[in-house]
Protein backbone atom coordinates (compact mmCIF):
# COMPACT_ATOMS: atom_id res chain seq x y z
CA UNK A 1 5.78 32.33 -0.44
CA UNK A 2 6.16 30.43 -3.51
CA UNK A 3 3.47 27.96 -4.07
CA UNK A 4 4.27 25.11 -7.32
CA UNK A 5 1.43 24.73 -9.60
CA UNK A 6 1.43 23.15 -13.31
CA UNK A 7 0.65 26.85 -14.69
CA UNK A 8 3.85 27.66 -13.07
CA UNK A 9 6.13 24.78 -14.19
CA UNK A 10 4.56 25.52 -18.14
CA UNK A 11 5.75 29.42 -17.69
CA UNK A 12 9.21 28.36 -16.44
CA UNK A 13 12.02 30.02 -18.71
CA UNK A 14 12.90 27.81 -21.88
CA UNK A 15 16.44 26.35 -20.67
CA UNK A 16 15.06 25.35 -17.96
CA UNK A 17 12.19 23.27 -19.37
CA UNK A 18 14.59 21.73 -22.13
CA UNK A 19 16.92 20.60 -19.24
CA UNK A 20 14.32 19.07 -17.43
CA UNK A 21 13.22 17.30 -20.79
CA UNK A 22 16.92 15.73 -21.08
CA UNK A 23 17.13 14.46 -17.61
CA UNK A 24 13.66 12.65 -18.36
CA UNK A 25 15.17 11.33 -21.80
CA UNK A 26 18.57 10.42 -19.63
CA UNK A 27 16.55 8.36 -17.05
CA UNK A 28 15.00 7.01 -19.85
CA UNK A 29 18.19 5.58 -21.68
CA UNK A 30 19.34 4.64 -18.46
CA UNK A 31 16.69 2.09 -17.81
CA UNK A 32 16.62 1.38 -21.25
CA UNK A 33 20.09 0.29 -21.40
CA UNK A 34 21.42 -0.66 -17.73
CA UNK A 35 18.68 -1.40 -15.58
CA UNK A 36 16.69 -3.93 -17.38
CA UNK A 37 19.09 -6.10 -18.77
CA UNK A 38 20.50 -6.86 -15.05
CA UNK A 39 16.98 -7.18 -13.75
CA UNK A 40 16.74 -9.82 -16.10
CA UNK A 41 20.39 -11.11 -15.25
CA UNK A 42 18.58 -11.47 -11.96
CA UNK A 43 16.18 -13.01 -13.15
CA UNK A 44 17.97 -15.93 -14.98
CA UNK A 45 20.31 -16.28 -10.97
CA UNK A 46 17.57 -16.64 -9.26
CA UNK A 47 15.83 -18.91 -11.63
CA UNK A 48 12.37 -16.75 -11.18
CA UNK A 49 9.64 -16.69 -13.55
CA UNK A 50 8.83 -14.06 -15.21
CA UNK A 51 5.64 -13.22 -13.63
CA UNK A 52 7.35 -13.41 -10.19
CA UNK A 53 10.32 -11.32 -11.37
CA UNK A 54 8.26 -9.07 -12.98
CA UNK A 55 6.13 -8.61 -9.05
CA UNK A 56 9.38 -8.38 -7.03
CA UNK A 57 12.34 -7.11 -8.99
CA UNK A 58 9.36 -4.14 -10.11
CA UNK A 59 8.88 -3.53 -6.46
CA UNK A 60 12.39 -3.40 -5.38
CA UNK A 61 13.65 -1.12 -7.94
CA UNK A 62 10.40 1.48 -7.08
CA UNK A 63 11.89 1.36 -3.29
CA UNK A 64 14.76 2.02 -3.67
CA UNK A 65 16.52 5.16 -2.24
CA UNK A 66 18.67 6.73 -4.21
């Protein structure tokens, strides 16, 4: 049985570890560009500030199942 380990994510062949590094970058862009500006869009409709949409909108997005 196969047991994951970091030594055997690092020996993983070289596609494989590039593709993982553009899904990371991908998320990355993702959040970048489409998550936080409509946090903050729901923000400014709920008239929250920004230490309590920071706490809760933070919170929410972590829980959520995708």
């Amino acid at each position: 049985m196969f047991q994951w380990s970091l030594r055997s994510f690092v020996h993983l062949p070289p596609n494989i570890t590039r593709q993982v590094f553009i899904l990371f970058v991908a998320l990355a862009v993702l959040c970048d560009e489409w998550l936080v500006p409509h946090l903050g869009g729901l923000q400014r409709s709920f008239r929250m500030s920004d230490d309590l949409a920071g706490v809760t909108l933070m919170a929410f997005g972590g829980a959520v199942s995708v």
